[in-house]
Protein backbone atom coordinates (compact mmCIF):
# COMPACT_ATOMS: atom_id res chain seq x y z
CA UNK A 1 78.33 -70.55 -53.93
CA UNK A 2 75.67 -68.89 -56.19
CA UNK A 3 73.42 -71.00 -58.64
CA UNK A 4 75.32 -68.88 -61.72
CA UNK A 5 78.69 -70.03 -59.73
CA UNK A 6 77.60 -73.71 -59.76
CA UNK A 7 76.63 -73.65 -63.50
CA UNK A 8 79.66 -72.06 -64.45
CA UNK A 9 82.18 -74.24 -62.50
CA UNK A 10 84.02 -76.48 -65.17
CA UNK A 11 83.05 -79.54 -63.94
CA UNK A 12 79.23 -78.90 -63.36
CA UNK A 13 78.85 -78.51 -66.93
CA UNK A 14 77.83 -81.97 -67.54
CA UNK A 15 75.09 -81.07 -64.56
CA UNK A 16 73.46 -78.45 -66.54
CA UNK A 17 70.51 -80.71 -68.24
CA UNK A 18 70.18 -82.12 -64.91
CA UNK A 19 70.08 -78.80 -63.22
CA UNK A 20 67.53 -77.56 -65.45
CA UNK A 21 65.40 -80.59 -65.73
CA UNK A 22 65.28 -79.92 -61.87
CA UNK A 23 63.93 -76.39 -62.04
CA UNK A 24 61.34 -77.29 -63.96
CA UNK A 25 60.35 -79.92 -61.90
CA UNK A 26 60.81 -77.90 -59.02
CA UNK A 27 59.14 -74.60 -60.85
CA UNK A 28 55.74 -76.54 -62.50
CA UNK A 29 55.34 -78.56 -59.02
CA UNK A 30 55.19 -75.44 -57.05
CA UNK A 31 52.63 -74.25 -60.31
CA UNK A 32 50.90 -77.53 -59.27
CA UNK A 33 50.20 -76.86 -55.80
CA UNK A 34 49.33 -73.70 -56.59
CA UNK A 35 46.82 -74.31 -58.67
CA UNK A 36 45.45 -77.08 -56.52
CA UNK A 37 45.19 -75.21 -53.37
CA UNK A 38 43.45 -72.11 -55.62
CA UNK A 39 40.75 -74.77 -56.76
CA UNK A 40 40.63 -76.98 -53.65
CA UNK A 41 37.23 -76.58 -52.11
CA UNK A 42 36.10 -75.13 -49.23
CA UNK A 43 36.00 -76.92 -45.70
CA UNK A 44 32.51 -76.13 -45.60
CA UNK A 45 29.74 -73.59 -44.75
CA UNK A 46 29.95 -70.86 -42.41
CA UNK A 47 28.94 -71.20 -38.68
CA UNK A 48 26.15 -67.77 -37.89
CA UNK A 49 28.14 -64.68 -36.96
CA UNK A 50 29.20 -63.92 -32.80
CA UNK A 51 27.20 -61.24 -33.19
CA UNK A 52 24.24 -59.70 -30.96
CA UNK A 53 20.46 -60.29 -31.89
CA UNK A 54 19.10 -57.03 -33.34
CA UNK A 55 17.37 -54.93 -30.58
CA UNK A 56 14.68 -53.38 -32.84
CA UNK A 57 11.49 -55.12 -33.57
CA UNK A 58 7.74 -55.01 -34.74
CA UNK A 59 4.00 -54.65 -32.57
CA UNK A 60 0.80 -55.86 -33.38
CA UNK A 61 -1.45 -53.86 -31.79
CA UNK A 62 -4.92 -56.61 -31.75
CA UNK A 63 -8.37 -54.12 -32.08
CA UNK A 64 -11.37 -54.90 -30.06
CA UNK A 65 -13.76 -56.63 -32.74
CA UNK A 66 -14.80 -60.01 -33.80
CA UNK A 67 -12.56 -62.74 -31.84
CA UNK A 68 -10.43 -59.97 -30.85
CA UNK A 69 -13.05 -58.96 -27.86
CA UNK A 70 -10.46 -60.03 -24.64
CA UNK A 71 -10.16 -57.53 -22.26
CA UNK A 72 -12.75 -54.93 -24.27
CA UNK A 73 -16.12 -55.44 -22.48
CA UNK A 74 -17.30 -57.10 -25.90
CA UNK A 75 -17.15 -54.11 -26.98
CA UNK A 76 -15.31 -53.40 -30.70
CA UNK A 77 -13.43 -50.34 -31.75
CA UNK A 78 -15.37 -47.65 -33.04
CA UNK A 79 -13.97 -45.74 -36.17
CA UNK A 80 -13.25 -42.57 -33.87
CA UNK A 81 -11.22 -44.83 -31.30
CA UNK A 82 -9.52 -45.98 -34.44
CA UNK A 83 -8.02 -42.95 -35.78
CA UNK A 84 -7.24 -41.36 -32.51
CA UNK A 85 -4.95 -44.74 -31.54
CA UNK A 86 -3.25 -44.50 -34.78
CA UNK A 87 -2.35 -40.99 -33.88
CA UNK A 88 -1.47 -41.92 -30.07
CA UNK A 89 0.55 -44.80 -31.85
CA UNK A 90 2.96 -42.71 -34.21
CA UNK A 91 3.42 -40.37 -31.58
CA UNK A 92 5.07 -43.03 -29.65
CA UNK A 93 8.94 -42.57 -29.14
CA UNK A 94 9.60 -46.28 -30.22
CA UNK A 95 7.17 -46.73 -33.16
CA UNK A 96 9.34 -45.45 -36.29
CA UNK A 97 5.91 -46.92 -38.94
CA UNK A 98 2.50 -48.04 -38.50
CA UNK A 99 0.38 -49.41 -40.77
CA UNK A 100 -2.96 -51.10 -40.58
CA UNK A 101 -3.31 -54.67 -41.45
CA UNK A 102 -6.48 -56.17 -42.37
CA UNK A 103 -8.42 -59.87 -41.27
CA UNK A 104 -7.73 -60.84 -44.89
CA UNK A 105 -3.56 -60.07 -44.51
CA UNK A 106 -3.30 -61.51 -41.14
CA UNK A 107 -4.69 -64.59 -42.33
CA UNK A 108 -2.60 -64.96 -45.32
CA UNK A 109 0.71 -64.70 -42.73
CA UNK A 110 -0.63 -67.40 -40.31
CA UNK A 111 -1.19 -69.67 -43.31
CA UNK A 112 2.11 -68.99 -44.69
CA UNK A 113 3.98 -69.50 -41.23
CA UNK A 114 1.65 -72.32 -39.81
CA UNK A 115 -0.40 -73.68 -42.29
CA UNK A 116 -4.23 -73.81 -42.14
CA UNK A 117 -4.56 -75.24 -39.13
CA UNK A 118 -4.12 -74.15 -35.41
CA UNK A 119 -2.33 -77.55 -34.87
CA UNK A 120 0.82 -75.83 -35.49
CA UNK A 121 0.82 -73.49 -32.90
CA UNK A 122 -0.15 -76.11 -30.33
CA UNK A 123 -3.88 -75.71 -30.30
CA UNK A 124 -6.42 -78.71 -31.18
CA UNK A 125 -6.66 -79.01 -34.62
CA UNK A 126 -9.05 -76.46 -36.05
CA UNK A 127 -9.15 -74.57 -39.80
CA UNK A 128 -8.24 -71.67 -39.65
CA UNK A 129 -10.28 -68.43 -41.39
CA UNK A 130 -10.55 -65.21 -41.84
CA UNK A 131 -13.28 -64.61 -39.31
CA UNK A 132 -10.52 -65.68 -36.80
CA UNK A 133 -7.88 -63.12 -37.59
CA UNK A 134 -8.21 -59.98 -35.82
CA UNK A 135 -7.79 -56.29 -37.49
CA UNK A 136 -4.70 -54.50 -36.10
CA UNK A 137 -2.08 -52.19 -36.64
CA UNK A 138 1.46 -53.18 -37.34
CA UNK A 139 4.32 -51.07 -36.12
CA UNK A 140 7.88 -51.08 -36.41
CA UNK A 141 9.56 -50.36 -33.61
CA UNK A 142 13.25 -48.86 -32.78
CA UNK A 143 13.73 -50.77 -29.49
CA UNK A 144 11.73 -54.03 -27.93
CA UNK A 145 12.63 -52.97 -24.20
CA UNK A 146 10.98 -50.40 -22.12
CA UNK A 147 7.09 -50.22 -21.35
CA UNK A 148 5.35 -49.88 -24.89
CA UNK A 149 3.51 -52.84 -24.52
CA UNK A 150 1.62 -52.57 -21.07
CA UNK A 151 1.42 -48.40 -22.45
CA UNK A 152 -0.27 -49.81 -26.00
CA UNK A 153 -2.37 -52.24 -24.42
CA UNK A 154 -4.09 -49.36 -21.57
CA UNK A 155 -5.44 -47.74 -24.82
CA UNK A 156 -9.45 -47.45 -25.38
CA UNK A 157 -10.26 -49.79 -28.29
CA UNK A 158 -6.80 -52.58 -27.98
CA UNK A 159 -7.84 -55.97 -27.40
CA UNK A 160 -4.30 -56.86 -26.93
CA UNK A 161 -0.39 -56.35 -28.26
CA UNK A 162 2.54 -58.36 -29.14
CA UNK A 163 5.82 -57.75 -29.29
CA UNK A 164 8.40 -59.36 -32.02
CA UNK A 165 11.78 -59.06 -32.94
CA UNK A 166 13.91 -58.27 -35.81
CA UNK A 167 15.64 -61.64 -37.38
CA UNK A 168 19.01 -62.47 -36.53
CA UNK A 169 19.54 -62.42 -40.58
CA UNK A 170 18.63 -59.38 -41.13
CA UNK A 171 20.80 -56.95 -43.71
CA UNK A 172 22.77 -59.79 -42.89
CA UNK A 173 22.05 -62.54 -45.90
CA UNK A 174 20.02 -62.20 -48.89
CA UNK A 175 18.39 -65.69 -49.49
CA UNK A 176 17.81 -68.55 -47.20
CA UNK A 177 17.57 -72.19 -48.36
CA UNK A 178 15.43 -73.75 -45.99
CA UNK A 179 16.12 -77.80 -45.38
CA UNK A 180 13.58 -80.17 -44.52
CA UNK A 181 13.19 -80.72 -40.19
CA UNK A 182 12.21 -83.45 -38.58
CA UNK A 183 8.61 -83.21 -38.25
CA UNK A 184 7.48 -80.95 -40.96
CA UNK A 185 4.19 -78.22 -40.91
CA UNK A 186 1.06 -79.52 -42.79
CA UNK A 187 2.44 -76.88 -45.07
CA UNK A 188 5.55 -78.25 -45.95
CA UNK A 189 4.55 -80.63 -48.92
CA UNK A 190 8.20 -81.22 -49.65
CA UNK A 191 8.88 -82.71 -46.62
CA UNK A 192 6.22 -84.68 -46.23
CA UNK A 193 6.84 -88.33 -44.85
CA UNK A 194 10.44 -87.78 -44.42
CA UNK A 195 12.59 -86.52 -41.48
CA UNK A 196 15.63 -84.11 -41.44
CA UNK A 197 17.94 -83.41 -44.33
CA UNK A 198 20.82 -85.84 -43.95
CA UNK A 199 24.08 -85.10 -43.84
CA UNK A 200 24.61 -86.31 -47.53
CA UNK A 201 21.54 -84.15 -48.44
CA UNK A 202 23.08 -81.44 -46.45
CA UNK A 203 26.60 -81.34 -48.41
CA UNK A 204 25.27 -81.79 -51.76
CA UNK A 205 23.10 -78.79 -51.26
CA UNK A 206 25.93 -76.88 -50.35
CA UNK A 207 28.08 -77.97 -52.85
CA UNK A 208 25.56 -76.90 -55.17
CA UNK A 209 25.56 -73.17 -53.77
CA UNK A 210 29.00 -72.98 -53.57
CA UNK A 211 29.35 -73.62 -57.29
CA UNK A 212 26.69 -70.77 -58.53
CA UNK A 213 27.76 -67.31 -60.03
CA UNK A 214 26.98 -64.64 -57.74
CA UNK A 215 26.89 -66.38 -54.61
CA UNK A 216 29.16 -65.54 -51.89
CA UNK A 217 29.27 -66.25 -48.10
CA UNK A 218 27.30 -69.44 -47.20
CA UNK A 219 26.22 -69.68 -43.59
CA UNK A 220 24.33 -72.86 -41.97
CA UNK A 221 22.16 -72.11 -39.01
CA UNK A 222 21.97 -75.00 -36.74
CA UNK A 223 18.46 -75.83 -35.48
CA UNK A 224 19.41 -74.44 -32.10
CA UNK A 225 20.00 -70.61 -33.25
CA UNK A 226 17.28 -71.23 -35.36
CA UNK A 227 14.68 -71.90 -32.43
CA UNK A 228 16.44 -68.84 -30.62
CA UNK A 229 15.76 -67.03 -34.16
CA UNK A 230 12.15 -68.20 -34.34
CA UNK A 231 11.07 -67.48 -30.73
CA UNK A 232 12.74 -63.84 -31.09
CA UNK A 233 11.11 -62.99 -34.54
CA UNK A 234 7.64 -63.94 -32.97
CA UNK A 235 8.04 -63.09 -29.36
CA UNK A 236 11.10 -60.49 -28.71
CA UNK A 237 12.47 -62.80 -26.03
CA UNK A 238 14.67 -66.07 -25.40
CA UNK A 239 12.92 -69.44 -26.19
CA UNK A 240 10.96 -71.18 -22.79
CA UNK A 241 8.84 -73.32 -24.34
CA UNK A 242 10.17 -76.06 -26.86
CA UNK A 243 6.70 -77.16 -28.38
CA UNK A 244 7.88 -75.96 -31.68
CA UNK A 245 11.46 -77.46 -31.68
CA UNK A 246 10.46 -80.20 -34.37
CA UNK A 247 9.46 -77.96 -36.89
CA UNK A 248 12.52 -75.69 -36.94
CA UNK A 249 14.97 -76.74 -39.72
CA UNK A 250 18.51 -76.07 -40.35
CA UNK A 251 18.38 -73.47 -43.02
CA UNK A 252 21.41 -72.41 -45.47
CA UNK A 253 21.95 -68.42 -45.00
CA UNK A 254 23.25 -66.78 -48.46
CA UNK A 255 24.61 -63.63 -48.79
CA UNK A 256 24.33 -62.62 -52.73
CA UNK A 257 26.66 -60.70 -54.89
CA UNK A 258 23.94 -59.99 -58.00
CA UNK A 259 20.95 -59.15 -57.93
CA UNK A 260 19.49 -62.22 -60.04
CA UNK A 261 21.54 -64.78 -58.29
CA UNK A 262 18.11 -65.79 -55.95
CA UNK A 263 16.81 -66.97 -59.04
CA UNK A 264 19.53 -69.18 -60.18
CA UNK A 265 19.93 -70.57 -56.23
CA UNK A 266 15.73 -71.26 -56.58
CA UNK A 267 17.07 -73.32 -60.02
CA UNK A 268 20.12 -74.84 -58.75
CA UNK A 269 18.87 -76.30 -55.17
CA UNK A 270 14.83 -75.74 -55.03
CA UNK A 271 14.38 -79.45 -56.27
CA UNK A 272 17.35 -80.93 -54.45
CA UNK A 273 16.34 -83.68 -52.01
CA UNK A 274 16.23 -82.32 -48.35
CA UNK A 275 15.57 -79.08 -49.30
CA UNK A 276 11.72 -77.38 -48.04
CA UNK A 277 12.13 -74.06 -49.70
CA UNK A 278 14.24 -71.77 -51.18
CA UNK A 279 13.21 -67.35 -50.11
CA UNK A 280 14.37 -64.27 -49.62
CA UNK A 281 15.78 -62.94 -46.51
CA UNK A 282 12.95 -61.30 -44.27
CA UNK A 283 14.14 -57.61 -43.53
């Protein structure tokens, strides 16, 4: 029997409010549970993508000068031996861009990476200055495998060469909220005196994130795939040695659907407790 059968049998006419009162019920529960499970939150952030790290990379190519004298007789690059390497360099199948970085720039990375002092890196203690940065050029490179290194390093005037990967982030994520690890770089004033982000500290950064306008995928990279991350970035191969396992933080991966959402994420979660520092993705 149909509903309109049941409503018009004689003697369910005395069922009708009752019948009704039920479809509503019935109709603004389901609305309920709609709305609920449209609002409900998520079950959290998202674990890094089962993807493959990215084969291409970058070279620093060390010239023979100053510190930089290993493997050059003490002998430093002469401006002749200069140009003609940066001409035997961009002729290179894997270089794609070169570009020369100065003592000044290298120092500014280490500092921003490390800190002022070699402690980091697992050297005695020592400050760290310009006169201790090498000159080199800086190439971007289409593949990490093959021979470019030992075919780099043969060259008159190249102290020595280093290979480094592309991040596992990148065109990947836009922003990455950095938390606090458990023993952090001189650097990291935030951090200082503290351990990890807890758990608590964890979720109420995400929650934060999760609420801002123009923020959409939220990944958390475990300290683990971080390390791998770290040791591929700065040496184009799996981790082997562990030294720097304390200073690698979980870090919150955000992939951004504005263009001025960074800023509001720096508002939102720069300050929060746990958190070291809020950037953009490296590319």
């Amino acid at each position: 029997m149909s509903l309109e059968e049941v409503l018009e049998h004689p003697g369910a006419r005395w069922r009708w409010p009752l019948v009704v009162a039920v479809v509503v019920v019935l109709i603004t529960a389901g609305l309920g549970v709609g709305v609920w499970v449209a609002r409900r939150p998520p079950a959290g952030p998202l674990p890094p993508p089962a993807v493959p790290w990215p084969a291409t990379g970058e070279a620093l190519v060390f010239l023979c000068g100053g510190v930089s004298v290993q493997g050059c007789g003490r002998r430093e690059i002469t401006a002749e031996q200069r140009l003609t390497l940066e001409r035997t360099l961009r002729g290179m199948p894997e270089v794609s861009a070169v570009r020369f970085q100065s003592r000044a720039e290298a120092l500014k990375n280490f500092t921003k990476v490390f800190g002022h002092s070699t402690e980091a890196i697992g050297l005695p203690p020592k400050e760290v200055g310009e006169s201790d940065m090498p000159e080199s050029f800086v190439m971007k490179l289409t593949t990490t495998t093959g021979d470019f290194r030992s075919k780099a390093r043969a060259l008159p005037g190249v102290s020595d060469v280093y290979l480094g990967g592309t991040t596992f982030w990148a065109g990947r994520t836009d922003v990455l909220v950095r938390l606090c690890p458990p023993t952090p770089l001189e650097k990291d004033e935030r951090c200082a005196g503290r351990g990890a982000a807890t758990a608590a500290e964890k979720d109420a950064v995400y929650q934060a994130l999760h609420t801002i306008d123009g923020v959409g995928a939220i990944y958390l990279e475990d300290r683990e795939h971080a390390f791998k991350d770290a040791m591929w970035v700065v040496s184009a191969r799996p981790p082997d040695d562990r030294q720097l396992f304390v200073h690698i933080p979980e870090t919150f991966h955000l992939v951004l659907s504005a263009p001025d959402a960074h800023d509001r994420v720096r508002r939102a979660v720069g300050e929060l407790p746990g958190v070291s520092t809020v950037e953009k993705e490296l590319s």
